[in-house]
N, C-alpha and C. Protein backbone atom coordinates (compact mmCIF):
# COMPACT_ATOMS: atom_id res chain seq x y z
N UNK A 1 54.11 50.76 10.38
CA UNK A 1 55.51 50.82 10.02
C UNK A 1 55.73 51.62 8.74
N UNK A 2 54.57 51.45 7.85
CA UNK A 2 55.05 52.23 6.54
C UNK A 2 54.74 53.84 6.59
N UNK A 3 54.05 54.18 7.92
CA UNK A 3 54.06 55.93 8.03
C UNK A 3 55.34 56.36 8.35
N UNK A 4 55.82 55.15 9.46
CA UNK A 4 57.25 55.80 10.16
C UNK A 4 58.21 55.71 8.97
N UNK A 5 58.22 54.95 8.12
CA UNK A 5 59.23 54.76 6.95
C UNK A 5 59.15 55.99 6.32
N UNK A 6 57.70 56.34 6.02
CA UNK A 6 57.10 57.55 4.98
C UNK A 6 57.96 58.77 5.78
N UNK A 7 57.63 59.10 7.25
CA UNK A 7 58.31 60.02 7.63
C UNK A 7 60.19 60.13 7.96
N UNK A 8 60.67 58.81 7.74
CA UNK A 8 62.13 58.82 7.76
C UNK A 8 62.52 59.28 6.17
N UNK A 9 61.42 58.66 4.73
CA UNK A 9 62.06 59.17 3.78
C UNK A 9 62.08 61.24 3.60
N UNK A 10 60.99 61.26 4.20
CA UNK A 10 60.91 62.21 3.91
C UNK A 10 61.92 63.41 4.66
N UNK A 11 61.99 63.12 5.89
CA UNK A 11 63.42 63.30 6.70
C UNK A 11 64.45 63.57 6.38
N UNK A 12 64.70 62.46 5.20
CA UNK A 12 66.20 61.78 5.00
C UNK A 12 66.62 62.12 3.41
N UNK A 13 65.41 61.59 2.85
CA UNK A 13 65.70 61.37 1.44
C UNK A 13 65.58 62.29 0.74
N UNK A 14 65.40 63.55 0.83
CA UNK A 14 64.49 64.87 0.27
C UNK A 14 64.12 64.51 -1.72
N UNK A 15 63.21 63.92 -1.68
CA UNK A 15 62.82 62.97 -2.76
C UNK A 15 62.61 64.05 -3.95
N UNK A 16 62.47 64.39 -5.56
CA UNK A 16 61.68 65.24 -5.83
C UNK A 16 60.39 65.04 -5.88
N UNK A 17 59.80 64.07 -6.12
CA UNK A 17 58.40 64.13 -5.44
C UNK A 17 57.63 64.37 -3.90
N UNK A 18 56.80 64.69 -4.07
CA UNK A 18 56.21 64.69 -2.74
C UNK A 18 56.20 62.94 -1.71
N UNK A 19 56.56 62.84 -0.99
CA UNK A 19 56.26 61.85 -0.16
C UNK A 19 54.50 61.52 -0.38
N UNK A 20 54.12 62.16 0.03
CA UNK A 20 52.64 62.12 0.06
C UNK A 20 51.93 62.09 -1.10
N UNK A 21 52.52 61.87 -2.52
CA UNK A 21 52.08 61.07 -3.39
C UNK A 21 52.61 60.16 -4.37
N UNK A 22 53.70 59.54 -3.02
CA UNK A 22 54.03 57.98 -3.62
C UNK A 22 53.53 57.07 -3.22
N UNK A 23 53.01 56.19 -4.02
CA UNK A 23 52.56 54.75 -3.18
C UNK A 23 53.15 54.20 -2.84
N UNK A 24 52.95 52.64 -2.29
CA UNK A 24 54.24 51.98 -1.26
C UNK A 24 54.58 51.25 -2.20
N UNK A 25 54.29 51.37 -3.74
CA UNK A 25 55.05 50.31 -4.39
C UNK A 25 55.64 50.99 -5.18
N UNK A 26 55.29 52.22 -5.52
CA UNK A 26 56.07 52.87 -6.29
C UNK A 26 58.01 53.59 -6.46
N UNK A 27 58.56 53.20 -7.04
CA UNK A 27 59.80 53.48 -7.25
C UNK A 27 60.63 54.41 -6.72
N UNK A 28 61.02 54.53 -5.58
CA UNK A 28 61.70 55.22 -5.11
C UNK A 28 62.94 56.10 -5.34
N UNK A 29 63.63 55.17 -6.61
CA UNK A 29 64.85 55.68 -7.66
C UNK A 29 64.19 56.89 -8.39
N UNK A 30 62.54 56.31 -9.27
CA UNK A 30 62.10 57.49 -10.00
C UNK A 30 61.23 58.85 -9.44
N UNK A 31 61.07 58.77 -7.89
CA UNK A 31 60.77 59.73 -6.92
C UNK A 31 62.37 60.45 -7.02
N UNK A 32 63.56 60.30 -7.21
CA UNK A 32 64.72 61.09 -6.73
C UNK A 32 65.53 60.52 -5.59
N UNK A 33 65.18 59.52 -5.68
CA UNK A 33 66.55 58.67 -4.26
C UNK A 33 67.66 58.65 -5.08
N UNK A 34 68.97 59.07 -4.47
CA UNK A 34 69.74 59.02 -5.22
C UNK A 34 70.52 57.96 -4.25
N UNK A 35 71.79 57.55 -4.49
CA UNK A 35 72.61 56.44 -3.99
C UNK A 35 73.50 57.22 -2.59
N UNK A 36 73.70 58.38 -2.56
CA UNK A 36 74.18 59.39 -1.66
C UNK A 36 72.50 59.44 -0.43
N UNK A 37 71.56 59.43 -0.64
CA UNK A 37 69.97 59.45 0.43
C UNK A 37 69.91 57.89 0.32
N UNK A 38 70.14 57.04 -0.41
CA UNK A 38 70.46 55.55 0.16
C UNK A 38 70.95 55.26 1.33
N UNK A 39 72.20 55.43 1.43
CA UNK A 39 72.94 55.51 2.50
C UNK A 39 72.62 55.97 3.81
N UNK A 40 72.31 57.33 3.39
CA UNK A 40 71.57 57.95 4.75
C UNK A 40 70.20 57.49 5.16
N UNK A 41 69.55 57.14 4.34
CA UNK A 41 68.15 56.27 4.85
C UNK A 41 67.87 54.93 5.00
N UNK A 42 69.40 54.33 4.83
CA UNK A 42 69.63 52.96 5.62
C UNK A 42 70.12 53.50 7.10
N UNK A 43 71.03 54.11 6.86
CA UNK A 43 71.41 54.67 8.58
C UNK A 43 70.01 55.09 9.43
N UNK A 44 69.84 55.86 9.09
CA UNK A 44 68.51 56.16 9.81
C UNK A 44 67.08 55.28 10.19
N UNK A 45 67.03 54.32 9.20
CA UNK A 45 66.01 53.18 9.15
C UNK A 45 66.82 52.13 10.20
N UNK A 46 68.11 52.09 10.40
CA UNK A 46 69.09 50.95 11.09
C UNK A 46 68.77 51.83 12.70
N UNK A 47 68.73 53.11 12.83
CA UNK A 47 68.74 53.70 13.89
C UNK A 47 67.32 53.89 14.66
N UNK A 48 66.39 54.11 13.62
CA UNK A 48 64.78 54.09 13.82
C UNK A 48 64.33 53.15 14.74
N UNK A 49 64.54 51.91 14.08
CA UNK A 49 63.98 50.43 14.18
C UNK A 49 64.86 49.47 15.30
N UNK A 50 65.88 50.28 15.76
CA UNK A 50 67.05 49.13 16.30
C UNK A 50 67.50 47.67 15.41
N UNK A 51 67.76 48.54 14.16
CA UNK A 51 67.84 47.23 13.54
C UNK A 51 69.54 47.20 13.15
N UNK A 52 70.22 46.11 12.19
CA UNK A 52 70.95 46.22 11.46
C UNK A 52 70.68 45.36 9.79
N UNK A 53 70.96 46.59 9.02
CA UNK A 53 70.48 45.55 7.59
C UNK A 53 72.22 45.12 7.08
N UNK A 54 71.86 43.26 7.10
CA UNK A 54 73.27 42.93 6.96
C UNK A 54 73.89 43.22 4.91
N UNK A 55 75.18 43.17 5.18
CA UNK A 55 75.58 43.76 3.44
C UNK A 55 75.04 43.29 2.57
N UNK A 56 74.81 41.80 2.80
CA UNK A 56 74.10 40.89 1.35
C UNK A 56 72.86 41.43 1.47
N UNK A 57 72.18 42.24 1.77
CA UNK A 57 71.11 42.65 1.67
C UNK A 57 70.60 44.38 1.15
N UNK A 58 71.85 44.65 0.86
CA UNK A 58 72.13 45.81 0.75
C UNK A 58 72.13 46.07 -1.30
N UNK A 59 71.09 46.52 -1.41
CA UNK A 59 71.03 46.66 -3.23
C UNK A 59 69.78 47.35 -3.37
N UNK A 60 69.56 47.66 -4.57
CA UNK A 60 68.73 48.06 -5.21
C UNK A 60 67.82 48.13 -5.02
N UNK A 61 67.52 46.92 -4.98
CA UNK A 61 66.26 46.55 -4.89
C UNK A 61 65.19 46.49 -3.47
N UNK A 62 66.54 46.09 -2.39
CA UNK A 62 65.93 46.99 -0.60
C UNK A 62 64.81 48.26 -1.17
N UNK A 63 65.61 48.92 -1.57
CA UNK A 63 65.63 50.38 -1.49
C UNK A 63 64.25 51.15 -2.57
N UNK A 64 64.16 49.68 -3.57
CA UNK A 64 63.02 50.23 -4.73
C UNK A 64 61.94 51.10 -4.08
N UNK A 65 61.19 50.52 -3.06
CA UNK A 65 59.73 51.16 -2.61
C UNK A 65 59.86 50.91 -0.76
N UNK A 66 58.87 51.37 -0.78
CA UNK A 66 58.24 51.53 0.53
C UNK A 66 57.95 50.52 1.14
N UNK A 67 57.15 49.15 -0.01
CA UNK A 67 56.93 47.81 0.43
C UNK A 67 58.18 47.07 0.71
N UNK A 68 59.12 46.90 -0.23
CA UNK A 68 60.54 46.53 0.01
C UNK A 68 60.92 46.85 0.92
N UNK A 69 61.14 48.30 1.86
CA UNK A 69 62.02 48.63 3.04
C UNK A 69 60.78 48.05 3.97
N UNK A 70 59.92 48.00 4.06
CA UNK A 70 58.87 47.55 5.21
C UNK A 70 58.78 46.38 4.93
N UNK A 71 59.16 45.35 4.08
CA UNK A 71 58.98 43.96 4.08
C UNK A 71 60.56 43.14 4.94
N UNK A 72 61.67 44.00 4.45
CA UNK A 72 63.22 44.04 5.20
C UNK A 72 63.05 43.64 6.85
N UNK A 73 62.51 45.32 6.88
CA UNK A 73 62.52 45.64 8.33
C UNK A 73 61.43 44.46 8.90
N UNK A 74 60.30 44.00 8.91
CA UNK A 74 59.75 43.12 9.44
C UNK A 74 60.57 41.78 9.24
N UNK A 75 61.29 41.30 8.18
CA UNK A 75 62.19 40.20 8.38
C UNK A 75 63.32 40.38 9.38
N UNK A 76 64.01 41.92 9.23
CA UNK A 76 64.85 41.87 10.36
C UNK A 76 64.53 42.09 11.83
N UNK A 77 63.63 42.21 11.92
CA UNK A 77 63.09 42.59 13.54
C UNK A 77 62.45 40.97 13.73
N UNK A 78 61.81 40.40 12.98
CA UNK A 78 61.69 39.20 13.34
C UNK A 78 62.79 37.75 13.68
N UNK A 79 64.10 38.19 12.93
CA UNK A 79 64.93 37.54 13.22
C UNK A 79 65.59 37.79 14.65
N UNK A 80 65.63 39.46 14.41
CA UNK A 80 66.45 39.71 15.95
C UNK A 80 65.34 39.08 17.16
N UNK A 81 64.22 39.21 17.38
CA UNK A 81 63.13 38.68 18.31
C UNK A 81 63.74 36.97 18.53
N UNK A 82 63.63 36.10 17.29
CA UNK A 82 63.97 34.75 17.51
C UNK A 82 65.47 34.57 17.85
N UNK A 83 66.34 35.32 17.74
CA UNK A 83 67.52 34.95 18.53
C UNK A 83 67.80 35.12 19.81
């Protein structure tokens, strides 16, 4: 899950760092996400995954790293499965 993430940021987010040398915990704000590639790489991560990320979940902190959006997405795909 965290390659397909790696290849949606890179897709989506046009980071100034390289994708390929951020770690999955590393800061995604100080790679160049701006709040305008937020947006678009929730859309695209919502479209990827068949997911929906609900609003209260929607901040900062989703968005910090790689582990954060891949820790989301496994809570939300696990919820949609149990309903």
């Amino acid at each position: 899950m965290k390659n397909e993430l790696r290849t949606i940021i890179k897709d989506v987010a046009h980071l100034e760092a390289s994708i390929d040398h951020i770690a999955d915990s590393d800061d995604l704000y100080e790679a160049g996400l701006s709040s305008l590639n937020t947006i678009q790489l929730m859309l695209a991560i919502e479209k990827h995954f068949n997911i929906e990320i609900p609003d209260e979940m929607l901040n900062r902190q989703l968005f910090q790293s790689i582990d954060s959006l891949a820790g989301a997405v496994t809570q939300l795909q696990r919820a949609e499965q149990s309903a």
